[in-house]
PDB file of N, CA and C in Angstrom:
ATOM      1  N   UNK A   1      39.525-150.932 -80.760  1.00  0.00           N
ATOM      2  CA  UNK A   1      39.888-150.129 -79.614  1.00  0.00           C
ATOM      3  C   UNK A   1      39.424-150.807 -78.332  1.00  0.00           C
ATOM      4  N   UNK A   2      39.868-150.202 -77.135  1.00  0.00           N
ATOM      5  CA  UNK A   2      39.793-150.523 -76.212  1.00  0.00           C
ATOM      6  C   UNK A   2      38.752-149.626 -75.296  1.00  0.00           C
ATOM      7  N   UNK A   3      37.952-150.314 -74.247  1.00  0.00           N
ATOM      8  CA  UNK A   3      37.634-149.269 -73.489  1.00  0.00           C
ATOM      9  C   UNK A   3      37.862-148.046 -72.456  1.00  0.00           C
ATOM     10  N   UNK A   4      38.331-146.595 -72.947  1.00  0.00           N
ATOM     11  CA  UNK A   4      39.119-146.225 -71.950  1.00  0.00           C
ATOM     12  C   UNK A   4      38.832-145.587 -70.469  1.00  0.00           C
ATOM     13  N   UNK A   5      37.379-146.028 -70.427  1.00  0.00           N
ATOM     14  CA  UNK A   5      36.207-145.435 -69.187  1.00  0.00           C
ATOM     15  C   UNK A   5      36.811-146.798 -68.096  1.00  0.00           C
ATOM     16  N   UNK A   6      37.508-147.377 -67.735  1.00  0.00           N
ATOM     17  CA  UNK A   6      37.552-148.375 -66.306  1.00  0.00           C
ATOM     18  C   UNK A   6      37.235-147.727 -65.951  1.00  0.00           C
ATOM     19  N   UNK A   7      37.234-148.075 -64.486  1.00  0.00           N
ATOM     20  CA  UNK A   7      37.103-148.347 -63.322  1.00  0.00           C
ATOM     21  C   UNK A   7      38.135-147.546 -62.541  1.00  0.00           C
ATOM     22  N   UNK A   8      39.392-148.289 -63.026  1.00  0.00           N
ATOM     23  CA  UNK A   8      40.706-147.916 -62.334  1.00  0.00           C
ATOM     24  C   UNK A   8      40.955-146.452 -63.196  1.00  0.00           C
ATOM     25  N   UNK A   9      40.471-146.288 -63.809  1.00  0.00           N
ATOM     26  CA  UNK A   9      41.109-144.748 -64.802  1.00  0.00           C
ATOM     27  C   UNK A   9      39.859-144.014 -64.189  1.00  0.00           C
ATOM     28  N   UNK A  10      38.315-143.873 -63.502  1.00  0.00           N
ATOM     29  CA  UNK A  10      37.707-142.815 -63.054  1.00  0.00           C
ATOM     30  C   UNK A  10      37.381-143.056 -61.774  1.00  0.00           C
ATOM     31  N   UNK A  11      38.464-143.770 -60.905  1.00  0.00           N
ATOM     32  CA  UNK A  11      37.609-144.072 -59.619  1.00  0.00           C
ATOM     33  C   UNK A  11      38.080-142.307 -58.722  1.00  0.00           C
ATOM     34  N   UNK A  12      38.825-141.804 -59.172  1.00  0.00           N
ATOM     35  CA  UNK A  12      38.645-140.330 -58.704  1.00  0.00           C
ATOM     36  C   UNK A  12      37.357-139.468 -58.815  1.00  0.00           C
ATOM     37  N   UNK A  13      36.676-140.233 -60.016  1.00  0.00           N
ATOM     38  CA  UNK A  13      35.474-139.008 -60.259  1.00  0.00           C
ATOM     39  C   UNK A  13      33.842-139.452 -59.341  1.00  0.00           C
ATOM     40  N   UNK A  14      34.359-141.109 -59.541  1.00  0.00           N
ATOM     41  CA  UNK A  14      33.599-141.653 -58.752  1.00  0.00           C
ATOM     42  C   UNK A  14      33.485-141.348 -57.055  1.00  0.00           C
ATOM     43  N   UNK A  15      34.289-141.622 -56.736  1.00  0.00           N
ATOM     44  CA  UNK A  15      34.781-140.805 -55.082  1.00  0.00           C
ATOM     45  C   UNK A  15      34.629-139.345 -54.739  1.00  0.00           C
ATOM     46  N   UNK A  16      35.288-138.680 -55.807  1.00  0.00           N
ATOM     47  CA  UNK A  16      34.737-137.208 -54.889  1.00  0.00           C
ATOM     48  C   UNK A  16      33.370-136.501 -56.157  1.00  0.00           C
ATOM     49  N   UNK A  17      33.273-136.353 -57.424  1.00  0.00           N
ATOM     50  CA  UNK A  17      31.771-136.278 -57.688  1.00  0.00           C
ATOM     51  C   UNK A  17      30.670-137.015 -57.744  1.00  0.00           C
ATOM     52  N   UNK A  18      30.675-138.547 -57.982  1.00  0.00           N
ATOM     53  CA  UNK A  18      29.557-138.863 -57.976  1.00  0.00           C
ATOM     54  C   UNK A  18      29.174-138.941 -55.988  1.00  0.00           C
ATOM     55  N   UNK A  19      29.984-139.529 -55.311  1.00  0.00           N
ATOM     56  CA  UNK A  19      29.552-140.299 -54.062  1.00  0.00           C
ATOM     57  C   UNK A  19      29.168-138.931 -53.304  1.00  0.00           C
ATOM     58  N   UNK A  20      29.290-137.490 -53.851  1.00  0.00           N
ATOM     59  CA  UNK A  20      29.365-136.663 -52.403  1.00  0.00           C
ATOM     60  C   UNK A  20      28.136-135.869 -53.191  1.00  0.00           C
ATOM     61  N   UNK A  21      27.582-135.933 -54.619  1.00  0.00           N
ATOM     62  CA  UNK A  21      26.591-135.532 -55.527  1.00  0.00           C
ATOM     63  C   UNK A  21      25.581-136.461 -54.823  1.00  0.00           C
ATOM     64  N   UNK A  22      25.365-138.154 -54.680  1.00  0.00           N
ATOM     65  CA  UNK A  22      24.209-138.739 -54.400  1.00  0.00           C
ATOM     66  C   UNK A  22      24.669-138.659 -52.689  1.00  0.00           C
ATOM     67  N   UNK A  23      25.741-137.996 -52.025  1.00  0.00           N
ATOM     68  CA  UNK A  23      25.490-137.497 -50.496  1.00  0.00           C
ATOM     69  C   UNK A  23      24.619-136.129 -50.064  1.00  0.00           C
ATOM     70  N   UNK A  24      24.186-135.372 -51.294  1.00  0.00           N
ATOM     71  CA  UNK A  24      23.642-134.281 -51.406  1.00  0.00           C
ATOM     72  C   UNK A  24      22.344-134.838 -51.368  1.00  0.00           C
ATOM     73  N   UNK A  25      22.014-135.411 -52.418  1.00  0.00           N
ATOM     74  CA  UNK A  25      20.574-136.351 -52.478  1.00  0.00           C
ATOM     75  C   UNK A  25      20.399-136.590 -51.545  1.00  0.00           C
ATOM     76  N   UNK A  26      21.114-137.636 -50.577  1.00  0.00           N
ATOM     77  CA  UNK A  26      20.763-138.358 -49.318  1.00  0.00           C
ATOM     78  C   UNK A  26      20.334-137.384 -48.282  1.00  0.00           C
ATOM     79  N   UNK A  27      20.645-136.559 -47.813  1.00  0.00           N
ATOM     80  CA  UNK A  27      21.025-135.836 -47.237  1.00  0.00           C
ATOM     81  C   UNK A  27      19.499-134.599 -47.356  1.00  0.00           C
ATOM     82  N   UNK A  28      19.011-134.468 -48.927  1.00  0.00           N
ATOM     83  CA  UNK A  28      17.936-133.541 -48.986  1.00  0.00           C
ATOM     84  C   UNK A  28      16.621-135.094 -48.548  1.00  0.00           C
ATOM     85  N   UNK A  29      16.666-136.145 -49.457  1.00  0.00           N
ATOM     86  CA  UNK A  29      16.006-137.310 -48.506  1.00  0.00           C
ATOM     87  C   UNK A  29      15.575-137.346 -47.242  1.00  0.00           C
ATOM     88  N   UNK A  30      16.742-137.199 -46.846  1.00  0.00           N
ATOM     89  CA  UNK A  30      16.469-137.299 -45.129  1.00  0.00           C
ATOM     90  C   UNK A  30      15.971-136.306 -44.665  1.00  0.00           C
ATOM     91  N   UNK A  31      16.133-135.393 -44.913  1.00  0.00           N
ATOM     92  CA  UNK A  31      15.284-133.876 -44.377  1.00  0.00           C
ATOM     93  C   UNK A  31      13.542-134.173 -44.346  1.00  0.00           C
ATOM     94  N   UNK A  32      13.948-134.370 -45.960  1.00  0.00           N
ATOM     95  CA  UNK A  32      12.248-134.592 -46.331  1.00  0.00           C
ATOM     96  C   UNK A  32      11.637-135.644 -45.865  1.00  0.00           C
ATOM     97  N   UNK A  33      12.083-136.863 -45.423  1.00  0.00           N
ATOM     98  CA  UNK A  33      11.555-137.837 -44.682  1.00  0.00           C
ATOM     99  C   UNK A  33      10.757-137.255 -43.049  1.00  0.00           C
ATOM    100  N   UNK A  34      11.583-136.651 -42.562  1.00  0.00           N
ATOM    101  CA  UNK A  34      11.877-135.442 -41.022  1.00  0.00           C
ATOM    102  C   UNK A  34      10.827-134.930 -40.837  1.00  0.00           C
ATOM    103  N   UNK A  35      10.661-134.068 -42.234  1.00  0.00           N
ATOM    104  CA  UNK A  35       9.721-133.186 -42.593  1.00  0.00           C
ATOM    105  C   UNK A  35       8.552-133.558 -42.531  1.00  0.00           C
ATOM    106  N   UNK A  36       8.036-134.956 -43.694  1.00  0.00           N
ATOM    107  CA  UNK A  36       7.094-135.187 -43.786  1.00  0.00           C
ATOM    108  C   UNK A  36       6.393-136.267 -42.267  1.00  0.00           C
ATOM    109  N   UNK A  37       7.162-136.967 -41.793  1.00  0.00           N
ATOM    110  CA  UNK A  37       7.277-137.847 -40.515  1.00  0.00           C
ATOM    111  C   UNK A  37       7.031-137.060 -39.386  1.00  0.00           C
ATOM    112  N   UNK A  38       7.863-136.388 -39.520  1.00  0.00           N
ATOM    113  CA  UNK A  38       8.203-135.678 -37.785  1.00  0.00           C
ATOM    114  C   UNK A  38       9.774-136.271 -37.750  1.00  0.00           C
ATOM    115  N   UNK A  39       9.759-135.751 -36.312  1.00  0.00           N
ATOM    116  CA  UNK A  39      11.219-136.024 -36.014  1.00  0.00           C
ATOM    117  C   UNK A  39      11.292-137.613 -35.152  1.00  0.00           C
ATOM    118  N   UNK A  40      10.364-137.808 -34.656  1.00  0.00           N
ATOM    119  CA  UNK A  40      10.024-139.080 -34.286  1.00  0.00           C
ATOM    120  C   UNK A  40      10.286-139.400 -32.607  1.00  0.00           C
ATOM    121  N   UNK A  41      10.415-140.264 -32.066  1.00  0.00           N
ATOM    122  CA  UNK A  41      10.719-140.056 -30.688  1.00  0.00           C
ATOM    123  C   UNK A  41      12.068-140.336 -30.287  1.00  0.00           C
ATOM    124  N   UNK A  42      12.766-139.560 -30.998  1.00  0.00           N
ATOM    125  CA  UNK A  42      14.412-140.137 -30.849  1.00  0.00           C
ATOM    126  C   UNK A  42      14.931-139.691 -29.324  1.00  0.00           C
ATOM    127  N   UNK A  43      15.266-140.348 -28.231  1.00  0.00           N
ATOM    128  CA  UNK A  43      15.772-140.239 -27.167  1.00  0.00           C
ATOM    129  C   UNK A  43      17.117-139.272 -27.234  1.00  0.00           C
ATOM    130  N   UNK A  44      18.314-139.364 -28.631  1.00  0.00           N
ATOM    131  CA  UNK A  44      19.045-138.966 -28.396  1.00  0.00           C
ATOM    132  C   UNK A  44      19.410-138.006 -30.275  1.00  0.00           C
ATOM    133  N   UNK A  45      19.546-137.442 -30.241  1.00  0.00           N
ATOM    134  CA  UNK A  45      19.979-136.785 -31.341  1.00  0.00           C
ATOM    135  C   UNK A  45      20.714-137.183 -32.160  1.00  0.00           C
ATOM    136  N   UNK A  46      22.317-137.683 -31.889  1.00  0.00           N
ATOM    137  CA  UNK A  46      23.110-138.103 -32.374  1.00  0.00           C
ATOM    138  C   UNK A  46      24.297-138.312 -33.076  1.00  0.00           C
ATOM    139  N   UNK A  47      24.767-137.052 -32.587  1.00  0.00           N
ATOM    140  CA  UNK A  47      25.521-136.125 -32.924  1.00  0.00           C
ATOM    141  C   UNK A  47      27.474-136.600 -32.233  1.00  0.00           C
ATOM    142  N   UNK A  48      27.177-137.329 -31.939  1.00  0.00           N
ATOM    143  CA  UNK A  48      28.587-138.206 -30.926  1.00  0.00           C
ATOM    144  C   UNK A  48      29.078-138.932 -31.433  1.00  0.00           C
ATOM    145  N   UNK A  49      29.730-139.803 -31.750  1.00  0.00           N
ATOM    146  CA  UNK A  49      30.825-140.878 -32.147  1.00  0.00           C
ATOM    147  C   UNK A  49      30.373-141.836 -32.925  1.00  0.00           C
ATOM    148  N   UNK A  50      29.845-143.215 -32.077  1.00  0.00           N
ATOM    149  CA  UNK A  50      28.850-144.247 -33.237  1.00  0.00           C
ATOM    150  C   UNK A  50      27.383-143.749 -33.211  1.00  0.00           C
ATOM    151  N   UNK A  51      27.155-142.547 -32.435  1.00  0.00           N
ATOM    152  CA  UNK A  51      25.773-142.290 -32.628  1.00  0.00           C
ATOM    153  C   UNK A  51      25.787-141.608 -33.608  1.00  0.00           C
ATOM    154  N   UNK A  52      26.519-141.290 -34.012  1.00  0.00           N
ATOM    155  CA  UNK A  52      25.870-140.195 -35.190  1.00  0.00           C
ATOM    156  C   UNK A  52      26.013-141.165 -36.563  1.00  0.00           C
ATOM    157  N   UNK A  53      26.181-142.079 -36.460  1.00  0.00           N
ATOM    158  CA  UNK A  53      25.939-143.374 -37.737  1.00  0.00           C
ATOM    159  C   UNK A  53      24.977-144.227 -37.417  1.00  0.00           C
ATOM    160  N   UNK A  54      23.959-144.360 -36.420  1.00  0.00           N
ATOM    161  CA  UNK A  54      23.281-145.144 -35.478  1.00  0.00           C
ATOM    162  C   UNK A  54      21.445-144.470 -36.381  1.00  0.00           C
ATOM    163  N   UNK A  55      20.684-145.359 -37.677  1.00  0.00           N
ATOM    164  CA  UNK A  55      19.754-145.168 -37.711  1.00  0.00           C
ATOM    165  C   UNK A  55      18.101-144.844 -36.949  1.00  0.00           C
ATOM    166  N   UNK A  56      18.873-145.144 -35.590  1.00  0.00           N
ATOM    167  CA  UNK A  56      17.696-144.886 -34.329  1.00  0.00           C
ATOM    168  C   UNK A  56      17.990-143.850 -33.860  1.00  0.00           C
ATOM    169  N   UNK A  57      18.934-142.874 -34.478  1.00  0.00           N
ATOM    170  CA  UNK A  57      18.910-141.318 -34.125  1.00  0.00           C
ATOM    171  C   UNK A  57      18.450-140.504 -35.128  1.00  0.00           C
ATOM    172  N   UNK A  58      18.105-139.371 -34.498  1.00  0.00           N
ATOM    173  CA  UNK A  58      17.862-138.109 -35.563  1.00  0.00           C
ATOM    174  C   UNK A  58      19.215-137.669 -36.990  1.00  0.00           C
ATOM    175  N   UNK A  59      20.206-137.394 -36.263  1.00  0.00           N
ATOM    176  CA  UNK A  59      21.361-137.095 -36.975  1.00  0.00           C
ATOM    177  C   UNK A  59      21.569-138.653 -37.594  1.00  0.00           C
ATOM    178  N   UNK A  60      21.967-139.637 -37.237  1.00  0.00           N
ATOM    179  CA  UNK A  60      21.959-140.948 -37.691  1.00  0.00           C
ATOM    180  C   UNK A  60      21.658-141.250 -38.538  1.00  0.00           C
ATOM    181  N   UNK A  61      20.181-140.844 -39.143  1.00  0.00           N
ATOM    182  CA  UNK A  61      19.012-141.748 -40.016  1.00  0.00           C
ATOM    183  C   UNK A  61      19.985-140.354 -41.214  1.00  0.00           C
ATOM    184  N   UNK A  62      19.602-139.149 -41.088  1.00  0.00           N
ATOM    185  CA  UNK A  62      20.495-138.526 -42.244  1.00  0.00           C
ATOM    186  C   UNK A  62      21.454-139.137 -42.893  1.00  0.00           C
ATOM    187  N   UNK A  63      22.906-139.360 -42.073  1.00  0.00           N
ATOM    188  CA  UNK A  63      24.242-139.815 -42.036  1.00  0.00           C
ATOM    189  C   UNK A  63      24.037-140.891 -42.580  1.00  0.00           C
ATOM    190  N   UNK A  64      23.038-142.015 -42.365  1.00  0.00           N
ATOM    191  CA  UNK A  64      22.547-143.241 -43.060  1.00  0.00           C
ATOM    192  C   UNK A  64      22.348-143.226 -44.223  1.00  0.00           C
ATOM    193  N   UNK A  65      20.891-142.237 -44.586  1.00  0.00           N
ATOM    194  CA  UNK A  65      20.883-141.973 -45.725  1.00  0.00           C
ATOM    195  C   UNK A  65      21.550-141.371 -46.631  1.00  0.00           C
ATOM    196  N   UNK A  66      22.983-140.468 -46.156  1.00  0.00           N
ATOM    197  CA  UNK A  66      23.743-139.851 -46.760  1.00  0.00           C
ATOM    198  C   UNK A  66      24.615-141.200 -47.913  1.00  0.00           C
ATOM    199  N   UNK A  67      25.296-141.966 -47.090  1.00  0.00           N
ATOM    200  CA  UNK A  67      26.212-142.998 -47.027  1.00  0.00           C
ATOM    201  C   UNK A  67      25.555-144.064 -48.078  1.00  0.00           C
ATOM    202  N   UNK A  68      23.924-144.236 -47.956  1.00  0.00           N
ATOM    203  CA  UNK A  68      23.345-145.109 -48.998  1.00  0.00           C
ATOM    204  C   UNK A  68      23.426-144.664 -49.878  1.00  0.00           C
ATOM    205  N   UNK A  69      22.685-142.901 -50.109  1.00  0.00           N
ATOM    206  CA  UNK A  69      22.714-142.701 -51.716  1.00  0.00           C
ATOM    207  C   UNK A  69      23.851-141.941 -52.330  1.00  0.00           C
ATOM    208  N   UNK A  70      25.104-142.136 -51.505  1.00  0.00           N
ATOM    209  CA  UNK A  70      26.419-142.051 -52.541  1.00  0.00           C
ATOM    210  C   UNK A  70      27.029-143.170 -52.499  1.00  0.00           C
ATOM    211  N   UNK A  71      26.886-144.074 -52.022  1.00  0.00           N
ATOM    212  CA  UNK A  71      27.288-145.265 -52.703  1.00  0.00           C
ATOM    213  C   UNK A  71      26.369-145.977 -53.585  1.00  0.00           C
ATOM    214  N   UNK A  72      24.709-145.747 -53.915  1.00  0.00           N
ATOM    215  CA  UNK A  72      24.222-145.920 -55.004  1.00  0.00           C
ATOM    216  C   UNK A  72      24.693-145.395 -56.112  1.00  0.00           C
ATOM    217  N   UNK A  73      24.602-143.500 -55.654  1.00  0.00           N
ATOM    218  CA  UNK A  73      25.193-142.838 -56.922  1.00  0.00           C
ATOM    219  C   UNK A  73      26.166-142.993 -57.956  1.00  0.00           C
ATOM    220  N   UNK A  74      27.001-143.359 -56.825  1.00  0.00           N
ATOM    221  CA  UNK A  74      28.624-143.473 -57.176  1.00  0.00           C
ATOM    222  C   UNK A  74      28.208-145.149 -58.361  1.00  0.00           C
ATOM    223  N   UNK A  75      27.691-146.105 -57.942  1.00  0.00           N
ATOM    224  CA  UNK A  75      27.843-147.577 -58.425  1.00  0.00           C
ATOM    225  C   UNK A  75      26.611-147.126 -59.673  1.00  0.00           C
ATOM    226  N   UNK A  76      25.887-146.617 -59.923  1.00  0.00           N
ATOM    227  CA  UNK A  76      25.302-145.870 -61.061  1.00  0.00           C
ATOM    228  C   UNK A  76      26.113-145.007 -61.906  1.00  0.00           C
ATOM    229  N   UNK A  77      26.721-144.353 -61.540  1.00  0.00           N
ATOM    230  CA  UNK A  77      27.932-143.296 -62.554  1.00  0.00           C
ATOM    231  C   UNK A  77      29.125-144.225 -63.067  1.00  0.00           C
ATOM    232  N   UNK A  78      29.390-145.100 -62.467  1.00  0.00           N
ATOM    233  CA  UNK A  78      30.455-146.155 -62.493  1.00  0.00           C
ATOM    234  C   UNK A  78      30.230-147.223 -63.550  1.00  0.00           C
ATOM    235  N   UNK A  79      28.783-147.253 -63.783  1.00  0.00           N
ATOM    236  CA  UNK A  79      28.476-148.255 -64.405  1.00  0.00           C
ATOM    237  C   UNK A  79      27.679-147.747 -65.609  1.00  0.00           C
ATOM    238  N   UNK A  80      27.734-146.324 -65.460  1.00  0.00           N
ATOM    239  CA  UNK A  80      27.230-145.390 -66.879  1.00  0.00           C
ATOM    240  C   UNK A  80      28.132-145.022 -67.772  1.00  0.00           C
ATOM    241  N   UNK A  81      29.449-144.807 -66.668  1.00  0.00           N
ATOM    242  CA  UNK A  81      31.103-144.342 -67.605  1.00  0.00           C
ATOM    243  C   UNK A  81      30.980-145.578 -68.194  1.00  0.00           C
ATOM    244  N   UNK A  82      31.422-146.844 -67.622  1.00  0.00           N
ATOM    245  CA  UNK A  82      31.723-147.886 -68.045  1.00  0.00           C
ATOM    246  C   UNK A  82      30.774-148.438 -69.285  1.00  0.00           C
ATOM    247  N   UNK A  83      29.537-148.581 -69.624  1.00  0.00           N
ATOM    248  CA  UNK A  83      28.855-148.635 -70.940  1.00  0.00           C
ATOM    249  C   UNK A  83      29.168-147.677 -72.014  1.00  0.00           C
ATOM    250  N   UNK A  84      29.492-146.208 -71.651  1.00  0.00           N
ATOM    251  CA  UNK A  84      29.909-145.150 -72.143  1.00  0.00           C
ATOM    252  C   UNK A  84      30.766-145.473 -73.296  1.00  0.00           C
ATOM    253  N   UNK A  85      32.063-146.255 -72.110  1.00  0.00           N
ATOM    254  CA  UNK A  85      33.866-146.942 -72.924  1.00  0.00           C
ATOM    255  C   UNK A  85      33.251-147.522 -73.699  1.00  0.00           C
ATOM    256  N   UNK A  86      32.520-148.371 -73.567  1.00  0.00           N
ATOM    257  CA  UNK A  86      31.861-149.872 -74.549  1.00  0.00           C
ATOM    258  C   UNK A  86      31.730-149.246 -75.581  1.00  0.00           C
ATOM    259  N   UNK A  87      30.914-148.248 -75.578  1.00  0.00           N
ATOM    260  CA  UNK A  87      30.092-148.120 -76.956  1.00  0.00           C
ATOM    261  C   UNK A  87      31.403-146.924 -77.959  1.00  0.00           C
ATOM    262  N   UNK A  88      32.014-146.563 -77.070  1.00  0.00           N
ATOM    263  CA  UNK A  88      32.702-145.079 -77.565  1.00  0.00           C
ATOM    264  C   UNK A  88      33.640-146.705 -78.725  1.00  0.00           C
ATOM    265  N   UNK A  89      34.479-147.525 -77.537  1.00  0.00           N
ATOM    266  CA  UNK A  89      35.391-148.424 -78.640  1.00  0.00           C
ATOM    267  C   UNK A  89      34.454-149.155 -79.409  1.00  0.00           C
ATOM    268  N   UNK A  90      33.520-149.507 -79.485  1.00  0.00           N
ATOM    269  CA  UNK A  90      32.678-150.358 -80.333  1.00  0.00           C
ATOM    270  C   UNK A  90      32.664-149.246 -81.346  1.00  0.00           C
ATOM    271  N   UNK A  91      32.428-148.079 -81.666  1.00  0.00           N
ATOM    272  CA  UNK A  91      32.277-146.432 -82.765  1.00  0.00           C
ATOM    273  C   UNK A  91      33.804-146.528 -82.702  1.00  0.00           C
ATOM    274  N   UNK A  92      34.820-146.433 -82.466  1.00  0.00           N
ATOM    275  CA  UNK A  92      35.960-146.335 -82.822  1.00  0.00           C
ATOM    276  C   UNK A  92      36.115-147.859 -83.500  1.00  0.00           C
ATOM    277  N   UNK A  93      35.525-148.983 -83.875  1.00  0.00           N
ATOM    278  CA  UNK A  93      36.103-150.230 -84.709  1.00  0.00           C
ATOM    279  C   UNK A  93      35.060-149.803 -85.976  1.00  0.00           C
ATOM    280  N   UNK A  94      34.433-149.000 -86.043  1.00  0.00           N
ATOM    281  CA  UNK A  94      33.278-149.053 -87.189  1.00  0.00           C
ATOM    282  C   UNK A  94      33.807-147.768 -88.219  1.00  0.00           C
ATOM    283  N   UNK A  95      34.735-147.174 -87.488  1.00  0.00           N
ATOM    284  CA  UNK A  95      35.028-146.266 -88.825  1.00  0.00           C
ATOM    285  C   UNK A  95      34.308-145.234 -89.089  1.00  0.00           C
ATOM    286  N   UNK A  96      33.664-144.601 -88.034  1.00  0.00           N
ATOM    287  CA  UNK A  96      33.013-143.407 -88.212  1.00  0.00           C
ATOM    288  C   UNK A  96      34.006-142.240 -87.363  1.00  0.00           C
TER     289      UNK A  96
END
């Protein structure tokens, strides 16, 4: 057998559950960073256009961390389906 976990057959699950699941993570991260830090001496909040992707803002450093840990998430789930296929067709050539 073949593996039927690609890439190209779950990049839907990858995109909207894993990447917006480790944007949840990111997102409680950044709070708790806030939290435990302070808010720091951010001049501007960041809430505007390239500021609000701009790690030297308040809103920023979130949005930052949002964006890192769903594209970790996502390249972790991606690469968990994908061992998944391996082993499922490797048990489908053995006859169990």
């Amino acid at each position: 057998m073949q593996n039927k976990l690609t890439i190209g057959k779950t990049w839907a699950v990858l995109l909207v559950a894993a990447f917006t699941t480790g944007m949840g993570n990111g997102s409680v991260f950044g709070a708790a960073v806030m939290c435990a830090v302070g808010r720091g001496p951010y001049e501007s909040w960041g809430g505007w256009g390239a500021e609000a992707f701009s790690p030297s803002t308040f809103s920023g450093f979130i949005d930052v961390m949002m964006i890192v840990f769903g594209i970790a998430f996502a390249i972790i789930v991606g690469a968990a389906m994908s061992k998944h296929g391996e082993i499922e067709a490797q048990r489908d050539n053995t006859g169990w």
